[in-house]
N, C-alpha and C. Protein backbone atom coordinates (compact mmCIF):
# COMPACT_ATOMS: atom_id res chain seq x y z
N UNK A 1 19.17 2.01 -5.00
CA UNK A 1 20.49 1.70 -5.53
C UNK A 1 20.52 0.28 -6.11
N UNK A 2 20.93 0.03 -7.53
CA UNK A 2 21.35 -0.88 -8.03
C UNK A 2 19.91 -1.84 -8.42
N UNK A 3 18.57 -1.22 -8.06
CA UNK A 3 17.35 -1.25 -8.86
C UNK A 3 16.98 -0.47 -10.55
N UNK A 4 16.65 -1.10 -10.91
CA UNK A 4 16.73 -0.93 -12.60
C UNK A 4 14.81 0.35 -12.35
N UNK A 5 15.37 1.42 -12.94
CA UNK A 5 14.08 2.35 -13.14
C UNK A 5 13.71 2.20 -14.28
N UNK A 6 11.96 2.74 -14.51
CA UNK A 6 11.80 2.80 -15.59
C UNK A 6 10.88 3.82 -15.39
N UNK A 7 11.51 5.09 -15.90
CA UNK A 7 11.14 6.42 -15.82
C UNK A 7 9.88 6.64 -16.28
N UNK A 8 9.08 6.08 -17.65
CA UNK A 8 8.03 6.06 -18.12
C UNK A 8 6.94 5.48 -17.07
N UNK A 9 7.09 4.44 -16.93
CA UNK A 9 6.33 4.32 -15.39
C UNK A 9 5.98 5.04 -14.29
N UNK A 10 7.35 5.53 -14.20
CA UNK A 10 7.39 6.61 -12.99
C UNK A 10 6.50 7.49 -13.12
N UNK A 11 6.48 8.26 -14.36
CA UNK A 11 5.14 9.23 -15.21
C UNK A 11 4.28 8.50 -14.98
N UNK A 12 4.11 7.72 -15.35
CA UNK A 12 2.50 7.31 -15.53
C UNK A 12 1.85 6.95 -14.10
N UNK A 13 2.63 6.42 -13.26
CA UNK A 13 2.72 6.40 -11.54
C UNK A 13 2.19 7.89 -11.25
N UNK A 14 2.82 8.94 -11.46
CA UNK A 14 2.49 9.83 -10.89
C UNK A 14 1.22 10.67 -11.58
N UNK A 15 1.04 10.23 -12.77
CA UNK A 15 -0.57 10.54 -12.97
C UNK A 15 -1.42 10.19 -12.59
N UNK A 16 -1.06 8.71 -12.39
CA UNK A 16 -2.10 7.98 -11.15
C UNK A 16 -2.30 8.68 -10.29
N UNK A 17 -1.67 9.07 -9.32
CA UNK A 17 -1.45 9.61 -8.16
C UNK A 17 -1.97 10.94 -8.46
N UNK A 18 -1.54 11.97 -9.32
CA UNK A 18 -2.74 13.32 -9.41
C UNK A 18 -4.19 12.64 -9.41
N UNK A 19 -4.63 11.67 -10.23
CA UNK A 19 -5.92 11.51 -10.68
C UNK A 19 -6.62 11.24 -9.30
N UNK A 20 -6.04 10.28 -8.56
CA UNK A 20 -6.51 9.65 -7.30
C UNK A 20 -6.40 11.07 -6.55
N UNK A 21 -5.57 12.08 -6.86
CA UNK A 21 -6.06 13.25 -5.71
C UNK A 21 -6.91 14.10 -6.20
N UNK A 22 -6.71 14.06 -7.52
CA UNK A 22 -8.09 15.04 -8.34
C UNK A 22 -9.18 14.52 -7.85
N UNK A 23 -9.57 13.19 -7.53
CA UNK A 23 -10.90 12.16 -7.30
C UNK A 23 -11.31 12.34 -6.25
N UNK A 24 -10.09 12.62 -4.76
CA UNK A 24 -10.71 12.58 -3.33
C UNK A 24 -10.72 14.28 -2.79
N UNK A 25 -10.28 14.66 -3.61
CA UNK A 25 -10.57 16.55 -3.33
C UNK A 25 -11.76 16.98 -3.87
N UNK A 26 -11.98 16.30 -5.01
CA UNK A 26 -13.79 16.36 -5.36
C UNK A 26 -14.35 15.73 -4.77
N UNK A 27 -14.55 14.77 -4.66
CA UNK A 27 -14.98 13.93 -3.89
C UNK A 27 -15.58 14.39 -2.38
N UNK A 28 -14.13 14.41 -1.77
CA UNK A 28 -14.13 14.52 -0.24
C UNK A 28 -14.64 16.12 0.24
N UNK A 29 -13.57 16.67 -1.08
CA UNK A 29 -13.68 18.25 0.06
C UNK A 29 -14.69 19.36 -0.84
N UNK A 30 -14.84 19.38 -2.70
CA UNK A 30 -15.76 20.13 -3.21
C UNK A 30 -17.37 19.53 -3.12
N UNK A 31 -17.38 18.49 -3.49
CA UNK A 31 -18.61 17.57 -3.29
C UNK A 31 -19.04 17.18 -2.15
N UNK A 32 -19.25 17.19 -0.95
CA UNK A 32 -19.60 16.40 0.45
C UNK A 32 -20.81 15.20 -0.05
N UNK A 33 -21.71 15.87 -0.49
CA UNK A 33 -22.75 15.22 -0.89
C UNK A 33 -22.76 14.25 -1.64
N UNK A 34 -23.16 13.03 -1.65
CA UNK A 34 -23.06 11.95 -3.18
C UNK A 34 -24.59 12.32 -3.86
N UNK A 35 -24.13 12.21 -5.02
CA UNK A 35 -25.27 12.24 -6.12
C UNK A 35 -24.22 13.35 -7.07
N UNK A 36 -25.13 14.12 -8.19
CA UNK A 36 -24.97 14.94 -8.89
C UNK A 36 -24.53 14.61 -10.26
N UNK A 37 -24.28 15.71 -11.37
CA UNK A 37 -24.80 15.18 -12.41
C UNK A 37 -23.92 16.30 -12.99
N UNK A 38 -23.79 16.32 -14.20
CA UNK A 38 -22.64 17.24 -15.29
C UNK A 38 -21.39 16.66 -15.82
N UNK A 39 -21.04 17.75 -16.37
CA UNK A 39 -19.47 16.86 -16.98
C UNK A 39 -18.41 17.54 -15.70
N UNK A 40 -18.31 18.59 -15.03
CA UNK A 40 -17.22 18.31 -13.64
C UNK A 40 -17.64 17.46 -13.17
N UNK A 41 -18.64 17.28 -12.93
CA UNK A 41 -18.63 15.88 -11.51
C UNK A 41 -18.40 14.62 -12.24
N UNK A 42 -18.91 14.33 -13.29
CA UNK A 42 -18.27 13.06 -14.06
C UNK A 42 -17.04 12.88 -14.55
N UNK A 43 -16.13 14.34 -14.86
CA UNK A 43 -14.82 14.00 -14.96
C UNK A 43 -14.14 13.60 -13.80
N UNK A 44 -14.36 14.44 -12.88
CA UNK A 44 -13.66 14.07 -11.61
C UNK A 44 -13.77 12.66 -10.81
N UNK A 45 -15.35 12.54 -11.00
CA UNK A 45 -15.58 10.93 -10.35
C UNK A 45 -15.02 9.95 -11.33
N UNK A 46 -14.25 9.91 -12.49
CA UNK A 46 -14.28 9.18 -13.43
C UNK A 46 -12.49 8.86 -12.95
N UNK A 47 -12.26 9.95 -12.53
CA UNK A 47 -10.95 9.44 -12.26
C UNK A 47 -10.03 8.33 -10.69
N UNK A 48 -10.63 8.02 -10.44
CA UNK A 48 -10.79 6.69 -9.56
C UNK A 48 -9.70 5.94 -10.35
N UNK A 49 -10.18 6.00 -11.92
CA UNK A 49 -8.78 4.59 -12.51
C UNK A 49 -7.48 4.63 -11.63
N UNK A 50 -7.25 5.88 -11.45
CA UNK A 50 -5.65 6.47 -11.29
C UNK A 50 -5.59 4.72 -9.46
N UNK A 51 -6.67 4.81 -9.22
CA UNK A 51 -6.16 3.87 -7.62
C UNK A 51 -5.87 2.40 -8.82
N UNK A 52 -6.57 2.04 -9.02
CA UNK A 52 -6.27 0.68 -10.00
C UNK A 52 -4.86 1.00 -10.58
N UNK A 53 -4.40 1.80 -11.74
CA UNK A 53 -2.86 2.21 -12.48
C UNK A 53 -2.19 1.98 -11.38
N UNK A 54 -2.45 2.61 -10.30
CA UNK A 54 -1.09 2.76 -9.19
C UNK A 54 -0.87 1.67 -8.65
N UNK A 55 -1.63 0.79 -8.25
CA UNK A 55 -1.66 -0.49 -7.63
C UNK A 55 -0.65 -1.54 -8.59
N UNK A 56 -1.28 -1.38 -10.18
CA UNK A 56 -1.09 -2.44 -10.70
C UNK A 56 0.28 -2.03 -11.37
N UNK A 57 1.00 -0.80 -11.36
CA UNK A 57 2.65 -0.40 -11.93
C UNK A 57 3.10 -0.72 -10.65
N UNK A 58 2.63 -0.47 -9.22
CA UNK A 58 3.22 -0.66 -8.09
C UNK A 58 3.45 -2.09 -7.92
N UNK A 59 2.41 -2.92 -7.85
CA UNK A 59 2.82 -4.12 -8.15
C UNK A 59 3.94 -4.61 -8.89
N UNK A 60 3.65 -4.53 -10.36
CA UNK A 60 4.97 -4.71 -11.09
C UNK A 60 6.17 -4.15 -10.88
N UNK A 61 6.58 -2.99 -10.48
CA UNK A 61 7.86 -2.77 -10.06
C UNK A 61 8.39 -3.35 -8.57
N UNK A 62 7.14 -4.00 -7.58
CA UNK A 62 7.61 -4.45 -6.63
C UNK A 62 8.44 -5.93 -6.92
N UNK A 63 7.69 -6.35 -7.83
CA UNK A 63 7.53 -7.95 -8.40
C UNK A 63 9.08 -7.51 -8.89
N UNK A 64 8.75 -7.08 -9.87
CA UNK A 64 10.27 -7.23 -11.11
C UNK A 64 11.32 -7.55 -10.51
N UNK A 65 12.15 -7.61 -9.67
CA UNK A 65 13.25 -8.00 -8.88
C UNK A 65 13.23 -9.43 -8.65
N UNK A 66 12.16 -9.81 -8.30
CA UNK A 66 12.08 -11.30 -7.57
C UNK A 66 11.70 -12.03 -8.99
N UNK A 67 11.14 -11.33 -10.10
CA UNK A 67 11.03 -12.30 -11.00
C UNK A 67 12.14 -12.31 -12.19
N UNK A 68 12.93 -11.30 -12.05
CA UNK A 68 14.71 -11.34 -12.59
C UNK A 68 15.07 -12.45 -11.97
N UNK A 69 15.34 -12.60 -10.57
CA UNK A 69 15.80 -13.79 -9.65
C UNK A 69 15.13 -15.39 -10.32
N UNK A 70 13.73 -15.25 -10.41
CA UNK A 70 13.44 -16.76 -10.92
C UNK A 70 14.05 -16.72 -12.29
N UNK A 71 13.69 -15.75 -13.41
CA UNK A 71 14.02 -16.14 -14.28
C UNK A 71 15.90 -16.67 -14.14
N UNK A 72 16.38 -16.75 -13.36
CA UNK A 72 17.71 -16.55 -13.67
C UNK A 72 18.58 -15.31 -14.18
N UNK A 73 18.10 -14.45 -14.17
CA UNK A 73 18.99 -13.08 -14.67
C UNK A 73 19.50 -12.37 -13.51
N UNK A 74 19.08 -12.50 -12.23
CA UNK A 74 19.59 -11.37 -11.29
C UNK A 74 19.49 -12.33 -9.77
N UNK A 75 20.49 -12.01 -9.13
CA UNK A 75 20.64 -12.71 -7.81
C UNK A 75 19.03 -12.32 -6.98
N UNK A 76 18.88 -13.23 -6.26
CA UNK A 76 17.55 -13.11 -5.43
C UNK A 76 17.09 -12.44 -3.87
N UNK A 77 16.70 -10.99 -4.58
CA UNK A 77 16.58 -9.54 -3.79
C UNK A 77 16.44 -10.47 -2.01
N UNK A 78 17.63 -9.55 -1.37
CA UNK A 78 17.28 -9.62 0.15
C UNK A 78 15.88 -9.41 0.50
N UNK A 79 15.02 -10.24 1.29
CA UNK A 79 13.73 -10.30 1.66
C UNK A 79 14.06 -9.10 2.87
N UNK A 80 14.89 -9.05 3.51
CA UNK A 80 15.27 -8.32 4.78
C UNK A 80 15.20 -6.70 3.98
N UNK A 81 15.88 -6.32 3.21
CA UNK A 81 16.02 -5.22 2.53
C UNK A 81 14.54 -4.83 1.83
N UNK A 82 14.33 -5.28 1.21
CA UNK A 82 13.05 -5.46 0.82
C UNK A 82 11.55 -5.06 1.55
N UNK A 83 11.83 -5.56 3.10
CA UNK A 83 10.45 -5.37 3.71
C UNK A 83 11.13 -4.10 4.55
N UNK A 84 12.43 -3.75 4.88
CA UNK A 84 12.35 -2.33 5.49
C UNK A 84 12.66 -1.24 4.72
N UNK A 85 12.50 -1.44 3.75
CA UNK A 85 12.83 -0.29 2.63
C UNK A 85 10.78 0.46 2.72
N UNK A 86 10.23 -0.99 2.50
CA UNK A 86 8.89 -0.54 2.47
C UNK A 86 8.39 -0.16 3.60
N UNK A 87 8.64 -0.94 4.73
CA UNK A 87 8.33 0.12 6.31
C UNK A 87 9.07 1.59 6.40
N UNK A 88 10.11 1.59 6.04
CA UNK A 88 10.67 3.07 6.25
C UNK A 88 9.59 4.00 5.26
N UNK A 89 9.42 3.67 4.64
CA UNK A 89 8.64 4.13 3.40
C UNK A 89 7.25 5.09 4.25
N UNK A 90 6.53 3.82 4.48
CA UNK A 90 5.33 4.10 5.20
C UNK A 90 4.97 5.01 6.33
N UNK A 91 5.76 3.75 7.24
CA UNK A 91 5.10 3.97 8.61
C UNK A 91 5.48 5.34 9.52
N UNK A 92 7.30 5.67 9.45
CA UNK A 92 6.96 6.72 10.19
C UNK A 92 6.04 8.09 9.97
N UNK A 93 5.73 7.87 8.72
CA UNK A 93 4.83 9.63 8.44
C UNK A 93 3.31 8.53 9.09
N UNK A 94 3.08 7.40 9.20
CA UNK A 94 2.00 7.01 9.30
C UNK A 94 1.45 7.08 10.95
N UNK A 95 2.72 6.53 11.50
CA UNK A 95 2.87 6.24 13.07
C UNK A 95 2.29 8.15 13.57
N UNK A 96 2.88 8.92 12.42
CA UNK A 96 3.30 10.72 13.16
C UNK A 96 1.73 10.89 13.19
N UNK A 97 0.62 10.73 11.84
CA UNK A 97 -0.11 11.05 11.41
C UNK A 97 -1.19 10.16 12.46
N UNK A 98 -1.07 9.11 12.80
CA UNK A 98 -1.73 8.09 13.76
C UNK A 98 -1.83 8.62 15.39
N UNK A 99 -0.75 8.60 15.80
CA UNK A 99 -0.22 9.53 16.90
C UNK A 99 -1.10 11.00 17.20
N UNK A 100 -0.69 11.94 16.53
CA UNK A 100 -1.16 13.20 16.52
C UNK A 100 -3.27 12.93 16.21
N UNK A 101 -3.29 12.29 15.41
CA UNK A 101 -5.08 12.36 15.05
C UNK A 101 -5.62 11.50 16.24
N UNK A 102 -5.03 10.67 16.23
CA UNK A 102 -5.36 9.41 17.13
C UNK A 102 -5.54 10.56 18.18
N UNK A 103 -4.61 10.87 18.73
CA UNK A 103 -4.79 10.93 20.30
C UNK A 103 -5.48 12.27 20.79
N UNK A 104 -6.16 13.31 19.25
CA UNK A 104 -6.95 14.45 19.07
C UNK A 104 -8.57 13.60 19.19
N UNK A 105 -8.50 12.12 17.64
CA UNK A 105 -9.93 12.35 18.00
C UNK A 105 -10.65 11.20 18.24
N UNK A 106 -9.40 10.10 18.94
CA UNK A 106 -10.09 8.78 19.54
C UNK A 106 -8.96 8.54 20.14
N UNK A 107 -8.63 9.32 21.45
CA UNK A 107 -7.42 8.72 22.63
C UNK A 107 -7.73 7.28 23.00
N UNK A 108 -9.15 7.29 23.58
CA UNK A 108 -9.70 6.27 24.37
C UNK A 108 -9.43 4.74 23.59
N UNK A 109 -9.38 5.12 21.79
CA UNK A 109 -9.67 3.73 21.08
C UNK A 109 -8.06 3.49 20.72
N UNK A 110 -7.18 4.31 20.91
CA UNK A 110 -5.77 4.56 20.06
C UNK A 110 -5.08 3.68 21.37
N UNK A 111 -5.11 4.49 22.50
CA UNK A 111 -4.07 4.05 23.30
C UNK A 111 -4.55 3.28 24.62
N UNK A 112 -5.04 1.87 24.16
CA UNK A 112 -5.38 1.02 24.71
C UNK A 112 -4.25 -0.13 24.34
N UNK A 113 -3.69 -1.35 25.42
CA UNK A 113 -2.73 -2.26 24.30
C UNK A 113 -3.51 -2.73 23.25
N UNK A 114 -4.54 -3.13 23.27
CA UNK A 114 -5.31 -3.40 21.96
C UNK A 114 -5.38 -2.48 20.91
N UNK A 115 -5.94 -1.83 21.08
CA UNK A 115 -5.42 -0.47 20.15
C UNK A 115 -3.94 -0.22 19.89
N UNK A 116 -3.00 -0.08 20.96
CA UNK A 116 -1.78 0.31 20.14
C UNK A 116 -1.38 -0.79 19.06
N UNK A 117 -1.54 -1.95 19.26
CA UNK A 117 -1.25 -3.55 18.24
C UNK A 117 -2.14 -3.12 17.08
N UNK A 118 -2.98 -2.67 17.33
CA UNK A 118 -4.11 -3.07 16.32
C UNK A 118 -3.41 -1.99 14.88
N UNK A 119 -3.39 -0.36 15.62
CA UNK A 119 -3.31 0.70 14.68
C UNK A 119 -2.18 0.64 14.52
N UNK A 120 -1.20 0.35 15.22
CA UNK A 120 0.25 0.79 15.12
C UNK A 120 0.99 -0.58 13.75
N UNK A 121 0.08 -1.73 14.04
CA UNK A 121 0.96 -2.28 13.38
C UNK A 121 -0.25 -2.60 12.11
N UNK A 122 -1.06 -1.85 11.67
CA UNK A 122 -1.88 -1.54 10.60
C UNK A 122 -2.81 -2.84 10.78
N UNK A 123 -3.28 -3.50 11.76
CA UNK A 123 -4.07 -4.61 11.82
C UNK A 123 -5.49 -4.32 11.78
N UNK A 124 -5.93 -3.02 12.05
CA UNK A 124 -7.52 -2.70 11.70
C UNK A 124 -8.22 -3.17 10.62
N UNK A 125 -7.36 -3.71 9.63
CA UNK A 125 -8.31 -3.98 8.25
C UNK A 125 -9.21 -5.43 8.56
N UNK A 126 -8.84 -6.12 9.62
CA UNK A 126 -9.27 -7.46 10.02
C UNK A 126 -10.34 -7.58 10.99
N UNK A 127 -10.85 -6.01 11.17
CA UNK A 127 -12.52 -6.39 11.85
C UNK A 127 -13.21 -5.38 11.61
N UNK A 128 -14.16 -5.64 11.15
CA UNK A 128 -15.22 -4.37 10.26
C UNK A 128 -15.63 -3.65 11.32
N UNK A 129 -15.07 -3.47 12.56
CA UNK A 129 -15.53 -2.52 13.82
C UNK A 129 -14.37 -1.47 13.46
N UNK A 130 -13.59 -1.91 13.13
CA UNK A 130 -11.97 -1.19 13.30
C UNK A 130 -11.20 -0.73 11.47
N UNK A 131 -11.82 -1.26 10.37
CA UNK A 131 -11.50 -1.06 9.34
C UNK A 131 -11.53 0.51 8.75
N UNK A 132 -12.15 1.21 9.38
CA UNK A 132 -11.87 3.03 8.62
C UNK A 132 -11.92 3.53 10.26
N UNK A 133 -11.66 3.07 11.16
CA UNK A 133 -11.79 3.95 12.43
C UNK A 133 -10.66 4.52 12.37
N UNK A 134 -10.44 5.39 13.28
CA UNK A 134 -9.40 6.31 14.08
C UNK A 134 -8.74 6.87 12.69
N UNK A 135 -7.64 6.38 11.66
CA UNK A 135 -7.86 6.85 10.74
C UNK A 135 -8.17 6.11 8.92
N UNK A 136 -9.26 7.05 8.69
CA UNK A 136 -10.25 6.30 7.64
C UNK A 136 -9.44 5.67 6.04
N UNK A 137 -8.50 6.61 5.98
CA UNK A 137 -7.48 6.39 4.69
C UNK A 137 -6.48 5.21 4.93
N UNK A 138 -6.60 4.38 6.41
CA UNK A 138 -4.73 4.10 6.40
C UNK A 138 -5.94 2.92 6.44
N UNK A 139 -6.90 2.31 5.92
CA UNK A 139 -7.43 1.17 5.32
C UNK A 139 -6.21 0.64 4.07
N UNK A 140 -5.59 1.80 3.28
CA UNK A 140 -5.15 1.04 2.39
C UNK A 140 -3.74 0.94 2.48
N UNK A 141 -2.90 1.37 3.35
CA UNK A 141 -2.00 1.20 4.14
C UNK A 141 -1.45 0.05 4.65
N UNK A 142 -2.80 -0.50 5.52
CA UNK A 142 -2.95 -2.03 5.67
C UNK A 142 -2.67 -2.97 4.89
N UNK A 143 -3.33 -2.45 3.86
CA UNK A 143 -3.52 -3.57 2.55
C UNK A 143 -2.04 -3.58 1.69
N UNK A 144 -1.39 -2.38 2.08
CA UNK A 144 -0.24 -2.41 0.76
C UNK A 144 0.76 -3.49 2.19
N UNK A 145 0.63 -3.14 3.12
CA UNK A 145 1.62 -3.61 4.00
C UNK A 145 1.66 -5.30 3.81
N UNK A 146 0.33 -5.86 3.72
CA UNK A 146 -0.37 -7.42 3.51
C UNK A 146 0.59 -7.48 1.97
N UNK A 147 0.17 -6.73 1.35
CA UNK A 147 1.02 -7.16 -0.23
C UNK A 147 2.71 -7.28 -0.39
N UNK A 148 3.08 -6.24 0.76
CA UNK A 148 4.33 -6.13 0.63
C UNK A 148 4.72 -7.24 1.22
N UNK A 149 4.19 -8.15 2.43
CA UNK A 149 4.61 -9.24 3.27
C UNK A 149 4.53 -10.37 2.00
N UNK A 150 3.33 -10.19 1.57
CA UNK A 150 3.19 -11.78 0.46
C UNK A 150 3.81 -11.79 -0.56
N UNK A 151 4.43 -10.63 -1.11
CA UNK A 151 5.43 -10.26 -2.17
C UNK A 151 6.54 -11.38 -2.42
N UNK A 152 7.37 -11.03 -1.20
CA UNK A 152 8.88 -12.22 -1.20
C UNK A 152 7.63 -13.87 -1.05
N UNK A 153 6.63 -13.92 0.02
CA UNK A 153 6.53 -15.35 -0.21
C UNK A 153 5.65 -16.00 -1.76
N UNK A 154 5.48 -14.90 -2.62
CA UNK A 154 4.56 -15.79 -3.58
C UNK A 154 5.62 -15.59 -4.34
N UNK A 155 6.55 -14.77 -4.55
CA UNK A 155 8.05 -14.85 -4.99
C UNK A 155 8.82 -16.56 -5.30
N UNK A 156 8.59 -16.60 -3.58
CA UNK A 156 9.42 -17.80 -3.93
C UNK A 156 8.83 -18.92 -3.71
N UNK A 157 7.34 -18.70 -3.64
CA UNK A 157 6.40 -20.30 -3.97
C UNK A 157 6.87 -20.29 -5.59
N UNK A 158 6.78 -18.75 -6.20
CA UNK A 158 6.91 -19.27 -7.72
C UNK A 158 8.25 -20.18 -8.28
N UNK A 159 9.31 -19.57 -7.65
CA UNK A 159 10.63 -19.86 -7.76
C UNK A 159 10.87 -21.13 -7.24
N UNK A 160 10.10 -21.59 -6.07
CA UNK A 160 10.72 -22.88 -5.71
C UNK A 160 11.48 -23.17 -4.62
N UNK A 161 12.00 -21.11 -3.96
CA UNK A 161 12.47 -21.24 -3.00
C UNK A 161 12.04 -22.20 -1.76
N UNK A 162 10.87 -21.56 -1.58
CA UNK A 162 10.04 -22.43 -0.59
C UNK A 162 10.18 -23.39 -0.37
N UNK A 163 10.46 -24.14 -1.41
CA UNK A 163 10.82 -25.28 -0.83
C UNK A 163 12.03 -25.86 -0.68
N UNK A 164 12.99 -25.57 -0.70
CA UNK A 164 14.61 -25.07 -0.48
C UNK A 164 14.12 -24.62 1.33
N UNK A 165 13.60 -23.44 1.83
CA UNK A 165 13.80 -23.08 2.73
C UNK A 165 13.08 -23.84 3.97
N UNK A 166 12.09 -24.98 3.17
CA UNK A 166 11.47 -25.38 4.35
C UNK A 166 12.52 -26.74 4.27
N UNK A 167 13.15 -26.96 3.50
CA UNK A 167 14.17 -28.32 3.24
C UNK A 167 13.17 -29.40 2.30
N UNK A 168 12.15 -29.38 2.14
CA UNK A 168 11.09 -30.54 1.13
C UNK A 168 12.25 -30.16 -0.41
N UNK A 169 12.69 -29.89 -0.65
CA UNK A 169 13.92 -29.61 -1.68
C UNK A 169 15.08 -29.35 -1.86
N UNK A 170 16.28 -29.84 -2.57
CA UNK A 170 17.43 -29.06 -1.94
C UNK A 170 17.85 -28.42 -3.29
């Protein structure tokens, strides 16, 4: 609500998103094997771009709000709104999907307090013991969660907030 769409994006977002599943269904579930050679396996492996597109429209539509705000065109997006719009987003299908696999096919590593901190609050990406364990996909989960946190603060290193909020400015 009261975010500006841009439907063409949205398309092109969601081709990303076929391509990246065209890529890990060959990949993962017709191909097991790496190697091979032809034009299916090179179309399909070729489509990987679609993770780069998605990242980098995702980016920009995360950005665009906070950089309306510097430029002066649009009041400066609630940071509060902002980071639970993106947890609601995520985590509960993540927590369901964590939960249920977790406790099928690594109880012992899931529900330890170390483990519950670690997976629950997507911190596995920070030790190469723990980076694709328990589950191997929510590596990038992690990473969008890290982007979504640094979002509002490189926001307002750009803007200047920062320094308004630590008081070094008024």
């Amino acid at each position: 609500p009261g975010s500006e769409r841009f439907p063409a994006l949205d398309a092109i977002r969601g081709l990303a998103a076929l391509a990246v599943l065209g890529f890990h269904a060959y990949k993962d579930i017709v191909k097991k094997e790496p190697g091979g050679t032809g034009p299916l396996t090179t179309l399909f492996l070729s489509l990987d771009w679609g993770v780069v597109v998605f990242f980098v429209l995702s980016g920009f539509l995360l950005y665009y709000p906070f950089a309306q705000a510097i430029a002066g065109e649009a009041r400066w997006p609630s940071v509060r709104t902002f980071l639970w719009r993106r947890a609601i987003r995520i985590l509960p299908a993540y927590w369901l999907a964590l939960v249920v696999f977790g406790s099928i096919a690594h109880p012992t590593e899931l529900w330890t307090p170390t483990g519950v901190v670690r997976y629950a609050f997507l911190q596995q990406i920070y030790a190469g013991s723990t980076v694709y364990h328990i589950l191997a996909p929510a590596w990038t989960l992690a990473l969008e969660a890290t982007f979504y946190l640094s979002v509002p603060l490189v926001a307002a290193m750009l803007g200047g907030r920062l320094l308004r909020w630590t008081g070094l400015r008024t």
